[in-house]
C-alpha atoms as a PDB file:
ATOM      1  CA  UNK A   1       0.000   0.000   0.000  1.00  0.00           C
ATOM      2  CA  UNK A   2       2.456   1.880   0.812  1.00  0.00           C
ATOM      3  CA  UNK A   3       4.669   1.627  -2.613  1.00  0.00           C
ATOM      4  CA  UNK A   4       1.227   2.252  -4.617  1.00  0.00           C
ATOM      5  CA  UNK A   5       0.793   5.499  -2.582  1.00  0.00           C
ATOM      6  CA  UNK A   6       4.461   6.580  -3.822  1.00  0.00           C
ATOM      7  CA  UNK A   7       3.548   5.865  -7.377  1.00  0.00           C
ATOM      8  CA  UNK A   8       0.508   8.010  -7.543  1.00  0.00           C
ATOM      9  CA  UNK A   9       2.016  10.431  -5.375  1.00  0.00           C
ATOM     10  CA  UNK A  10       4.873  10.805  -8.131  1.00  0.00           C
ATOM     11  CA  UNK A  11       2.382  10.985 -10.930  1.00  0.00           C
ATOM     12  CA  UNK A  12       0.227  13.666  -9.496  1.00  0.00           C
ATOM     13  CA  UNK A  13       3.624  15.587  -9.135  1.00  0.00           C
ATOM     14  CA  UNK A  14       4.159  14.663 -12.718  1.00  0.00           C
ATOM     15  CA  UNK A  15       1.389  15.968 -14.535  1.00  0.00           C
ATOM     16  CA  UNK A  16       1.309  19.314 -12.279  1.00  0.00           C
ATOM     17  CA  UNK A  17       5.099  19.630 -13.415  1.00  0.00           C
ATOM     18  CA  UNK A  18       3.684  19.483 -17.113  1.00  0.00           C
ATOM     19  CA  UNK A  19       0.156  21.988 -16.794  1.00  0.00           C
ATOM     20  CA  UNK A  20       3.083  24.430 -15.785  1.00  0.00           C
ATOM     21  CA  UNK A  21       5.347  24.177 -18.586  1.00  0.00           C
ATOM     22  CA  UNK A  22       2.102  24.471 -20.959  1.00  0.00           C
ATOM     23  CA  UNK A  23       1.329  27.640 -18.928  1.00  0.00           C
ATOM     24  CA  UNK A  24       4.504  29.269 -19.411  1.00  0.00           C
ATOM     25  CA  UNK A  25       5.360  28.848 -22.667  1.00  0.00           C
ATOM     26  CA  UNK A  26       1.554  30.174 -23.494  1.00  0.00           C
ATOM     27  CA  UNK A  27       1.971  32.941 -21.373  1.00  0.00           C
ATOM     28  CA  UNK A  28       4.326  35.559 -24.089  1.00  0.00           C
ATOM     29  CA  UNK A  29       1.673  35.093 -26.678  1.00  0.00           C
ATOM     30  CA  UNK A  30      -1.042  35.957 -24.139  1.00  0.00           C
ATOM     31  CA  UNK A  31       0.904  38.765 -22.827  1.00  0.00           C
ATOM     32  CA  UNK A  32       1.157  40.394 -26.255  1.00  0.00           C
ATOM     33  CA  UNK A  33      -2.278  39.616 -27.180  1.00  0.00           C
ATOM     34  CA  UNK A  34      -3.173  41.579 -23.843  1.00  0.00           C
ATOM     35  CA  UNK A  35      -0.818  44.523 -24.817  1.00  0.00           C
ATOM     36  CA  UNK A  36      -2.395  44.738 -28.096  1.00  0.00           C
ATOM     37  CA  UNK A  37      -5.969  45.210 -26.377  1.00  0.00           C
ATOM     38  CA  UNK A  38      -5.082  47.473 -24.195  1.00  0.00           C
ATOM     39  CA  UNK A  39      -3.885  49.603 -26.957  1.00  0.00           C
ATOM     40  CA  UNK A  40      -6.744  49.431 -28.708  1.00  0.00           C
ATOM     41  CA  UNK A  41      -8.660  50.649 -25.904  1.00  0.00           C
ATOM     42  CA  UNK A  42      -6.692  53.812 -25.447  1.00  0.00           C
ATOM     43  CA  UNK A  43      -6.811  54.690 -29.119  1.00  0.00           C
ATOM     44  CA  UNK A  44     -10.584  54.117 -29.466  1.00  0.00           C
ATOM     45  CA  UNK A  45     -12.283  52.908 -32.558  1.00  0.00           C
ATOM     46  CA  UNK A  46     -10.822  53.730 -36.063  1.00  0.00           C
ATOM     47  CA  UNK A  47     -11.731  56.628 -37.620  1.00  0.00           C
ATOM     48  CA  UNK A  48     -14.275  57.032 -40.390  1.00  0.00           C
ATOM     49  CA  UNK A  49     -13.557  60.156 -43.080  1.00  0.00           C
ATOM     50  CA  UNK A  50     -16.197  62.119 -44.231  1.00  0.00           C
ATOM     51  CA  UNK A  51     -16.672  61.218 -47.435  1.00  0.00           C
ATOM     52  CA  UNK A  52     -16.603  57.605 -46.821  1.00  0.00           C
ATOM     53  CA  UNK A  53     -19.772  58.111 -43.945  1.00  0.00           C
ATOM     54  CA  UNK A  54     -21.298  60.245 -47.245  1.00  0.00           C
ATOM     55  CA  UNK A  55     -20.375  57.484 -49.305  1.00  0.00           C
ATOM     56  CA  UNK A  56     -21.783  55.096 -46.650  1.00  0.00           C
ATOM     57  CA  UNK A  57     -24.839  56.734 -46.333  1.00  0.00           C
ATOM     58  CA  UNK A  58     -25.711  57.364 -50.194  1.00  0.00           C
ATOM     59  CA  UNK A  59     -27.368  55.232 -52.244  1.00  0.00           C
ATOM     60  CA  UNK A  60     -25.237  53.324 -54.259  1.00  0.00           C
ATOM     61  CA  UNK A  61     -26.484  55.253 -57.746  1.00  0.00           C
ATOM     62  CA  UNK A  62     -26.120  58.087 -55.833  1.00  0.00           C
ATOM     63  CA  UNK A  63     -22.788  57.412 -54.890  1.00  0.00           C
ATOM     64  CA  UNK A  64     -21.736  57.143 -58.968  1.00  0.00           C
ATOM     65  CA  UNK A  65     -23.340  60.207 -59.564  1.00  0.00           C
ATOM     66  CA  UNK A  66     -21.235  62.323 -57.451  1.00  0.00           C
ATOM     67  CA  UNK A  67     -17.916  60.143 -57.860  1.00  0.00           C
ATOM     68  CA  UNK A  68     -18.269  61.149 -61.586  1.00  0.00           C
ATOM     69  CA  UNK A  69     -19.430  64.761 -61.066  1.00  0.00           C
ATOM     70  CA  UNK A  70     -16.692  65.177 -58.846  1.00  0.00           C
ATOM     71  CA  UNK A  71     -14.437  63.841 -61.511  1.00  0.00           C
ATOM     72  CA  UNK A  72     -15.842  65.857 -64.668  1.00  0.00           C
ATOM     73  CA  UNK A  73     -16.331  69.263 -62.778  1.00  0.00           C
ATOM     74  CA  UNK A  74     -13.073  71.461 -63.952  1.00  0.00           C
ATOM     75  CA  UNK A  75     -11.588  74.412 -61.188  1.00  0.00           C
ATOM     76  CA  UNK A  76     -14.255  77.127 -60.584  1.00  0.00           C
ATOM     77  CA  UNK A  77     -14.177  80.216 -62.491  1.00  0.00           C
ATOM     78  CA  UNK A  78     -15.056  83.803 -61.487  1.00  0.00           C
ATOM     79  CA  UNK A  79     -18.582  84.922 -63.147  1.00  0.00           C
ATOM     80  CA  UNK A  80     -18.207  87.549 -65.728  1.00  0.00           C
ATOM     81  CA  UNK A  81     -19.786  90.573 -65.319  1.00  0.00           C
ATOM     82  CA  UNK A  82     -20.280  94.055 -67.155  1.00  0.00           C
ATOM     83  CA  UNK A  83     -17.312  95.552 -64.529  1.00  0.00           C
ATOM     84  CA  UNK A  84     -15.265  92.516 -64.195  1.00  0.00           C
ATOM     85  CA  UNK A  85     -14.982  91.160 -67.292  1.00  0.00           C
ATOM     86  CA  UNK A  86     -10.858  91.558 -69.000  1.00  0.00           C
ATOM     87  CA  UNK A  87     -11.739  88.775 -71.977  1.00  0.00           C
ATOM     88  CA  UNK A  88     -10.020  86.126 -70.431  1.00  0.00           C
ATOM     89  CA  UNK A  89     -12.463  83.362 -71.269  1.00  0.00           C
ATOM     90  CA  UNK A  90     -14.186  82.923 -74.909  1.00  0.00           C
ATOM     91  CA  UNK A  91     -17.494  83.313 -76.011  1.00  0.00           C
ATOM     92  CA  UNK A  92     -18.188  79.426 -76.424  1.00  0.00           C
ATOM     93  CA  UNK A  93     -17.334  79.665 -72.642  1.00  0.00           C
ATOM     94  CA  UNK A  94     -19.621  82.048 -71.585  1.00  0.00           C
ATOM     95  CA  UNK A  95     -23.150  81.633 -70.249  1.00  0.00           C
ATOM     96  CA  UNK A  96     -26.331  83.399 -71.284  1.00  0.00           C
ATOM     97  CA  UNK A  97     -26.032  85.952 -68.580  1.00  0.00           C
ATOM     98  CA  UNK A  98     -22.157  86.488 -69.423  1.00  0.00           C
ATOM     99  CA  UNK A  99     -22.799  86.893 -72.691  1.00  0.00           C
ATOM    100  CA  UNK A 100     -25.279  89.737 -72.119  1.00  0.00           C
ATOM    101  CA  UNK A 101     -22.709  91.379 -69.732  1.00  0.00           C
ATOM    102  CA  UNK A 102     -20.230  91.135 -72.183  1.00  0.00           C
ATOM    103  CA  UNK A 103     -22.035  92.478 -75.000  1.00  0.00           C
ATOM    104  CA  UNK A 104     -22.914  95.454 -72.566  1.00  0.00           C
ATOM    105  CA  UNK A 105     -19.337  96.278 -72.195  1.00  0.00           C
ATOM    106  CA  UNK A 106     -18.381  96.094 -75.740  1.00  0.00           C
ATOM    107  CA  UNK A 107     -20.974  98.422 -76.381  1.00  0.00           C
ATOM    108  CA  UNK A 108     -20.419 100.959 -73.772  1.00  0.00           C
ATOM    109  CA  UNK A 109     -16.786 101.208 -75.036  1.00  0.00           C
ATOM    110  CA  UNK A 110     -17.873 101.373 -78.627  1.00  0.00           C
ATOM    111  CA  UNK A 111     -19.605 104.281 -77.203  1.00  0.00           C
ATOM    112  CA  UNK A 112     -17.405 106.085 -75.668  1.00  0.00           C
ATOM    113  CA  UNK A 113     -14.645 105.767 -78.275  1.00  0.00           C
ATOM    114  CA  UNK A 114     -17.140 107.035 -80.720  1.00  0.00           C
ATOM    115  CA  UNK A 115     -17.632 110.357 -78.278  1.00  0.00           C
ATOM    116  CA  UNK A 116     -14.078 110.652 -78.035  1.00  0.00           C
ATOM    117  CA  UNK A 117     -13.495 110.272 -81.607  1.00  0.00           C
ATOM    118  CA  UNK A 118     -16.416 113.342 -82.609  1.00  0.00           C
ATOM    119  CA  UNK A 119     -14.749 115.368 -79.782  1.00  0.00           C
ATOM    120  CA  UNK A 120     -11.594 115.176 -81.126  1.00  0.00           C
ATOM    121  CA  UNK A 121     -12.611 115.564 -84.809  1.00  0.00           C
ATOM    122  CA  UNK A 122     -14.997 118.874 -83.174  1.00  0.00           C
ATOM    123  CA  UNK A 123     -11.871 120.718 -81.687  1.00  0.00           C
ATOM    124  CA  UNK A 124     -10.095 119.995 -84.363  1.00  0.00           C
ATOM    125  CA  UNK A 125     -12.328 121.614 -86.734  1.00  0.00           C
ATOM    126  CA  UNK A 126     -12.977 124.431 -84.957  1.00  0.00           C
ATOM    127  CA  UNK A 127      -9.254 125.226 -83.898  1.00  0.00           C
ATOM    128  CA  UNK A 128      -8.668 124.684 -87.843  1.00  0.00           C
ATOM    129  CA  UNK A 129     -11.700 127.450 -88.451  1.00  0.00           C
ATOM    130  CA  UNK A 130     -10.160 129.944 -86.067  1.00  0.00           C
ATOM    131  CA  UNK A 131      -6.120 129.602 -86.141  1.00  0.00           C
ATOM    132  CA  UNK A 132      -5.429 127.377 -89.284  1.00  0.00           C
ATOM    133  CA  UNK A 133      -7.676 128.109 -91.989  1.00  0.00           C
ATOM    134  CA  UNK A 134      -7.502 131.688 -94.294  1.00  0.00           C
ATOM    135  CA  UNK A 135     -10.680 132.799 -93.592  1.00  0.00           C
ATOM    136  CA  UNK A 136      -9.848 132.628 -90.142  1.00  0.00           C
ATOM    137  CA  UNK A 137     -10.257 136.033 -88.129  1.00  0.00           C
ATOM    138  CA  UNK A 138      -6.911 135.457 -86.837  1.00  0.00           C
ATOM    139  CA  UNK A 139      -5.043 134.692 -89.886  1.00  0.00           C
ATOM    140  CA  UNK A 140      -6.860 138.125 -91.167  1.00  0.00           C
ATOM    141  CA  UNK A 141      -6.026 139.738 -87.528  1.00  0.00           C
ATOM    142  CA  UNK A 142      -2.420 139.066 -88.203  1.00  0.00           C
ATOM    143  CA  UNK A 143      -2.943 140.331 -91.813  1.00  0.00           C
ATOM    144  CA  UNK A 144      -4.263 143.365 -90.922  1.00  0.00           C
ATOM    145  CA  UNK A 145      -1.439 144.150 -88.646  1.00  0.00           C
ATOM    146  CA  UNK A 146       1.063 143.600 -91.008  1.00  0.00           C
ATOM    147  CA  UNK A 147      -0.433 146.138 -93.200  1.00  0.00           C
ATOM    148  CA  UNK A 148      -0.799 148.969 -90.638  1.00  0.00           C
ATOM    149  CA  UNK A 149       2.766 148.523 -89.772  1.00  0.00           C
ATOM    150  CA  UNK A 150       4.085 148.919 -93.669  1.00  0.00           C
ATOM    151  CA  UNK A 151       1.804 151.982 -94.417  1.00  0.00           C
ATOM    152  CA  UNK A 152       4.336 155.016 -93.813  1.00  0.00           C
ATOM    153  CA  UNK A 153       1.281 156.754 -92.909  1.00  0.00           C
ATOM    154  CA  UNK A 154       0.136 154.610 -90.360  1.00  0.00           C
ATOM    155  CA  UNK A 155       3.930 154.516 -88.985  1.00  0.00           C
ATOM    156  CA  UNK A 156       3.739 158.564 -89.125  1.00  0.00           C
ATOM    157  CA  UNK A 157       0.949 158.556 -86.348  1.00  0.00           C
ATOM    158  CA  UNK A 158       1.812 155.538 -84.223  1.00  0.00           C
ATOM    159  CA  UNK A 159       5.692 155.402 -84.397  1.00  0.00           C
ATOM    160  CA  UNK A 160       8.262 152.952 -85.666  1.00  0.00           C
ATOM    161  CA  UNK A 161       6.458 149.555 -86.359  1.00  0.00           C
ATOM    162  CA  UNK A 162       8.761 147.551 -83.907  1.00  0.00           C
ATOM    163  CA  UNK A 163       7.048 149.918 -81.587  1.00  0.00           C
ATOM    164  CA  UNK A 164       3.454 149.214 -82.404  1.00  0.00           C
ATOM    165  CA  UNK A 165       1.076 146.911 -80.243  1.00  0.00           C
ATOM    166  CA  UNK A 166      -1.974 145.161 -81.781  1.00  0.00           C
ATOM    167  CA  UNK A 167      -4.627 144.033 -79.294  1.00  0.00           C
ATOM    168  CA  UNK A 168      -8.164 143.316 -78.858  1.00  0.00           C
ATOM    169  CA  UNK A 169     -11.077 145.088 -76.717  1.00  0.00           C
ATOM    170  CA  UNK A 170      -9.846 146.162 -73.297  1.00  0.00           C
ATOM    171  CA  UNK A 171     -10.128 143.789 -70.417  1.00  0.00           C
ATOM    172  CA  UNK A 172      -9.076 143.831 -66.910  1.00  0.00           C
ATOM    173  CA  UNK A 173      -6.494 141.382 -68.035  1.00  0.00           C
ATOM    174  CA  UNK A 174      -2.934 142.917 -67.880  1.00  0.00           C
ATOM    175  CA  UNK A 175      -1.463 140.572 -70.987  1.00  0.00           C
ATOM    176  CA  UNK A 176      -2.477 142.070 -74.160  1.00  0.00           C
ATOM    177  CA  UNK A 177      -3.243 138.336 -75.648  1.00  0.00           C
ATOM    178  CA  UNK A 178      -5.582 137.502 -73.009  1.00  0.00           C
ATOM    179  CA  UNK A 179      -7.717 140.720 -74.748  1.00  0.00           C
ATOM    180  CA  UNK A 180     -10.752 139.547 -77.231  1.00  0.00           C
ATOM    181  CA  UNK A 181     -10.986 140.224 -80.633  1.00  0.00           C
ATOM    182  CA  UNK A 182     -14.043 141.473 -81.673  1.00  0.00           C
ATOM    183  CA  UNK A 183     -15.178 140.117 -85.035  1.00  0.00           C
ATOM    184  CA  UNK A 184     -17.891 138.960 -86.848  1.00  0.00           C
ATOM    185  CA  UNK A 185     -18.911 136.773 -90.126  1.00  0.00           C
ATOM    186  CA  UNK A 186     -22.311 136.353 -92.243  1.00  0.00           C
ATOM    187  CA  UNK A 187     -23.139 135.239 -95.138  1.00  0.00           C
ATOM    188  CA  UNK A 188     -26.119 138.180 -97.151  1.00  0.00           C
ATOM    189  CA  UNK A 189     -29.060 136.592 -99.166  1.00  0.00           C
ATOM    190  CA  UNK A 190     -26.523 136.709-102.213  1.00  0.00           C
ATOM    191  CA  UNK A 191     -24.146 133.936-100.446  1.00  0.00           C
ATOM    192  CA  UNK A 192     -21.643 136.747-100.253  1.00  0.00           C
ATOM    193  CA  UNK A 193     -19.465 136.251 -96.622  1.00  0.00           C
ATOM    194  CA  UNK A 194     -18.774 139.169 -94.904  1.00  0.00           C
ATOM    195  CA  UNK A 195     -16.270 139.609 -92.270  1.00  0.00           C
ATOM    196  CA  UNK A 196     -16.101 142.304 -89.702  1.00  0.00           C
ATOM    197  CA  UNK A 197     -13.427 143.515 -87.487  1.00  0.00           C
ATOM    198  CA  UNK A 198     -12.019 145.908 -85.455  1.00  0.00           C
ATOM    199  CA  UNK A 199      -9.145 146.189 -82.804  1.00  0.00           C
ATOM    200  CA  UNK A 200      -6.812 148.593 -81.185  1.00  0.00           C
ATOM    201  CA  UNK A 201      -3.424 149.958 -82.004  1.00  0.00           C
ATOM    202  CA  UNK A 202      -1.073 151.650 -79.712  1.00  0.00           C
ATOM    203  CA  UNK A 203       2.452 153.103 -80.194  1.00  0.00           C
ATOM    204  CA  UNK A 204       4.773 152.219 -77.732  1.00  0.00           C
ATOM    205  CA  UNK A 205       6.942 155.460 -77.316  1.00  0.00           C
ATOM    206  CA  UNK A 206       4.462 157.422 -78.669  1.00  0.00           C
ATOM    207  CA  UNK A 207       1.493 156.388 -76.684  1.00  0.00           C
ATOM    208  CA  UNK A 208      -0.777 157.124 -79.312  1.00  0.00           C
ATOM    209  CA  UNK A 209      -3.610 154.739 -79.667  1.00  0.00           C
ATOM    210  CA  UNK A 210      -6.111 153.902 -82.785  1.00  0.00           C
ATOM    211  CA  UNK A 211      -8.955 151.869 -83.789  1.00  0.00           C
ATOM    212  CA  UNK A 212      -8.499 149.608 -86.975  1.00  0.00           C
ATOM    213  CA  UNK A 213     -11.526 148.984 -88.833  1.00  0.00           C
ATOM    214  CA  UNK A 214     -11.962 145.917 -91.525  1.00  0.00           C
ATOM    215  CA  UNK A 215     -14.518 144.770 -93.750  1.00  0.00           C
ATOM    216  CA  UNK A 216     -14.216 141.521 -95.566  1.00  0.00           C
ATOM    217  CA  UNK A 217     -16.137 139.539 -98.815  1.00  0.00           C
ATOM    218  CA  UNK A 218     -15.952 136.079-100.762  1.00  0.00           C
ATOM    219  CA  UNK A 219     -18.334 135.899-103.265  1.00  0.00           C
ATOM    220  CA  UNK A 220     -20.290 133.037-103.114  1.00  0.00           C
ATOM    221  CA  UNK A 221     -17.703 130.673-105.687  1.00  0.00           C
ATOM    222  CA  UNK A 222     -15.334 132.425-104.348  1.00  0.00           C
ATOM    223  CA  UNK A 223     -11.862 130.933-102.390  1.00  0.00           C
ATOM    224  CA  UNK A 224     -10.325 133.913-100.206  1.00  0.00           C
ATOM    225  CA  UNK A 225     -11.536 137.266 -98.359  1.00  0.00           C
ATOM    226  CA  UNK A 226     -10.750 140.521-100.041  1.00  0.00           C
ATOM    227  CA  UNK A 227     -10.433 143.835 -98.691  1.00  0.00           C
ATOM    228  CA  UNK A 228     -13.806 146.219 -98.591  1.00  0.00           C
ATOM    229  CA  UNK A 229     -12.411 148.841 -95.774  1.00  0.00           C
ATOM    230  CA  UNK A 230      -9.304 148.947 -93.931  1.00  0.00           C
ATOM    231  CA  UNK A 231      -8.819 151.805 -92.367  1.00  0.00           C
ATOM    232  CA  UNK A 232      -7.056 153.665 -89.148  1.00  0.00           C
ATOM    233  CA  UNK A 233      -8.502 156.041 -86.681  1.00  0.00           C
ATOM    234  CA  UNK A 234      -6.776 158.087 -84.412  1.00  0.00           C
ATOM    235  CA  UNK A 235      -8.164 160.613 -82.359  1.00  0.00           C
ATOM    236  CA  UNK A 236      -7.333 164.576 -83.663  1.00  0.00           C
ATOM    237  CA  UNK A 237      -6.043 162.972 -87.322  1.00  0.00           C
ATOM    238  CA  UNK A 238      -7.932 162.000 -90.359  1.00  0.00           C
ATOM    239  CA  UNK A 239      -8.705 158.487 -90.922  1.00  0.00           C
ATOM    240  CA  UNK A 240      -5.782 156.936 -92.770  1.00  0.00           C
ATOM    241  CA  UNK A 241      -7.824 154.589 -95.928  1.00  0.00           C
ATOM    242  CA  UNK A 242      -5.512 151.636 -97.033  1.00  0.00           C
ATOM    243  CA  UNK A 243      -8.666 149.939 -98.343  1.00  0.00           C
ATOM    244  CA  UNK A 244     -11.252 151.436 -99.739  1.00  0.00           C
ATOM    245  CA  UNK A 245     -13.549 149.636-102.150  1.00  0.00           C
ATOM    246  CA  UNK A 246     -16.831 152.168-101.397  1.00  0.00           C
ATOM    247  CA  UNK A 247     -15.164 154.987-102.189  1.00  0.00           C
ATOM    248  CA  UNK A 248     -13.057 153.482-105.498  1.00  0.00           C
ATOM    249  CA  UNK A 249     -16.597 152.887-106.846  1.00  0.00           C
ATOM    250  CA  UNK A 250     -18.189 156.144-106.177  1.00  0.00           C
ATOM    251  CA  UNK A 251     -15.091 157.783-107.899  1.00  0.00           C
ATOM    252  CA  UNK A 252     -14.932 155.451-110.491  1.00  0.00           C
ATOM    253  CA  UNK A 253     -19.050 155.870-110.699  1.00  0.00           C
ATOM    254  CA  UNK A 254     -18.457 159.889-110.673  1.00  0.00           C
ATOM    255  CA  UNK A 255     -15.956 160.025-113.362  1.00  0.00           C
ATOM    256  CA  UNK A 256     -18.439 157.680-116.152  1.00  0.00           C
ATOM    257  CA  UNK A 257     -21.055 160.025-115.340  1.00  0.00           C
ATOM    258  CA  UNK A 258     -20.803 163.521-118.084  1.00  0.00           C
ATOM    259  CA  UNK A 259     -23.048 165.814-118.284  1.00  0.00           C
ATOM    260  CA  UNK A 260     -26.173 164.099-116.458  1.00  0.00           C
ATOM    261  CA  UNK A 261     -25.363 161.061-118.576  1.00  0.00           C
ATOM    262  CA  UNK A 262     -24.206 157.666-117.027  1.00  0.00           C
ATOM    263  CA  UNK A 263     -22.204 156.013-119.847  1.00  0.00           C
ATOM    264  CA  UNK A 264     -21.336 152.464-119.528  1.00  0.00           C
END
C-alpha cells in the first residue's frame, strides 16, 4: 500500500510539473495579445472620413453620380460681369447671362470711343476754323497788322512799327493776348461772306492809340476774303484809308457820269 501510494504520489507531481510548462510557454503570446488590447482601448475605434460616412450613407447610384461629377467638374471660375470682365475666357465659354454682360461692355466702349473720336474731330475743326484756316479772323487779324505797320502813314501817327502793339477790346487782363478780338462773319441773301473787325493799335513810345476797322467779302464761288475797308482812326487825325472799295466805286461811278449822262 504503501509503494502504490508513492507511485501516484509521483504521478500527481508529474502531470502538475507538465500543466506548468504548458502555462509558461503560453503565457508571451497571451501577454502580447493583452498589450495589443489594451492599446486598442486607449486609441478608441478607427476613424471614419467624411466622405466615406457620405459614401456610406448614399445610395449606391447616388454614390456614382457624385464620384463622376466630382471627376468631370473642372476648377471654378469667377462669373463675368459688365465691370469685371478683362476677356479672359471665350465666347463658347460664356453663359447666357455672361454673354449679355459682355455684350454690354463692348458696347459701352464702342460708345465712348465714338464720343471721343467726334470730340476730337470737333476741336479739331474748330481750332482749324479759327487759327489754321484763311478765312480765319486770326489769320486776317495778323494780316491786318502787317499792313498797318508797312503803311508810312500809319507809322507817321503811331511810331516805328517795332514799336506798335496790336490788341483786342480792353479787359481787366494785364497781358495784351488775353484781350478779345471782336469780329464777326455772315453770309447776305446773295451767299456773299462778310467779315467784320475791329481792334486797337497803340504806339509804344508814342502812346498814341487807334482803332483799326476791316470789312471783308468772298463771293459766293469764291476761295479767299478781299479787302472792302481797312482803315485807321486816331483821335485829332484824319482816318488813314488803305482799303477802300466804297469809295473806289463812287469815284470810279463819278468820273463815267458827263453831263447828267451815265455812260457804260
Amino acid at each position: 500500500m504503501a509503494t502504490l501510494a508513492r507511485v501516484f504520489q509521483e504521478a500527481c507531481r508529474s502531470r502538475r510539473r507538465d500543466r506548468v510548462q504548458h502555462a509558461c510557454a503560453c503565457l508571451p503570446s497571451l501577454t502580447r495579445s493583452g498589450e495589443l488590447t489594451a492599446t486598442l482601448k486607449r486609441r478608441g475605434p478607427p476613424s471614419t472620413s467624411f466622405h466615406q460616412i457620405s459614401c456610406r450613407s448614399q445610395p449606391p447610384g447616388r454614390r456614382v453620380k457624385s464620384r463622376s461629377a466630382s471627376t468631370s467638374s473642372g476648377p471654378s471660375r469667377r462669373a463675368v460681369t459688365v465691370t469685371s470682365d478683362d476677356g479672359r475666357y471665350n465666347w463658347s465659354e460664356l453663359s447666357t447671362g455672361e454673354k449679355a454682360a459682355r455684350g454690354t461692355q463692348q458696347t459701352f466702349n464702342f460708345l465712348l470711343v465714338s464720343l471721343g473720336l467726334v470730340g476730337t474731330i470737333t476741336v479739331a475743326y474748330f481750332l482749324y476754323q479759327e487759327l489754321l484756316a484763311p478765312s480765319s479772323s486770326t489769320i486776317q487779324f495778323n494780316a491786318a497788322v502787317s499792313r498797318i505797320k508797312s503803311s508810312s502813314e500809319c507809322r507817321a501817327l503811331l511810331g516805328p512799327s517795332s514799336q506798335i502793339l496790336a490788341y483786342g477790346e480792353p479787359t481787366s487782363s494785364k497781358w495784351a493776348r488775353a484781350r478779345p478780338l471782336a469780329h464777326s462773319t455772315e453770309v447776305d441773301r446773295n451767299g456773299t461772306t462778310h467779315l467784320r473787325m475791329h481792334f486797337n493799335v497803340e504806339g509804344r513810345d508814342s502812346g498814341v492809340k487807334g482803332v483799326v476797322n476791316v470789312h471783308m467779302t468772298r463771293p459766293k464761288d469764291g476761295d479767299r476774303l478781299e479787302y472792302q475797308l481797312l482803315s485807321l482812326s486816331v483821335k485829332g487825325h484824319e482816318t488813314v484809308y488803305l482799303e477802300n472799295k466804297a469809295a473806289e466805286r463812287g469815284i470810279k461811278g463819278q468820273a463815267a457820269k458827263m453831263f447828267g449822262v451815265q455812260w457804260r
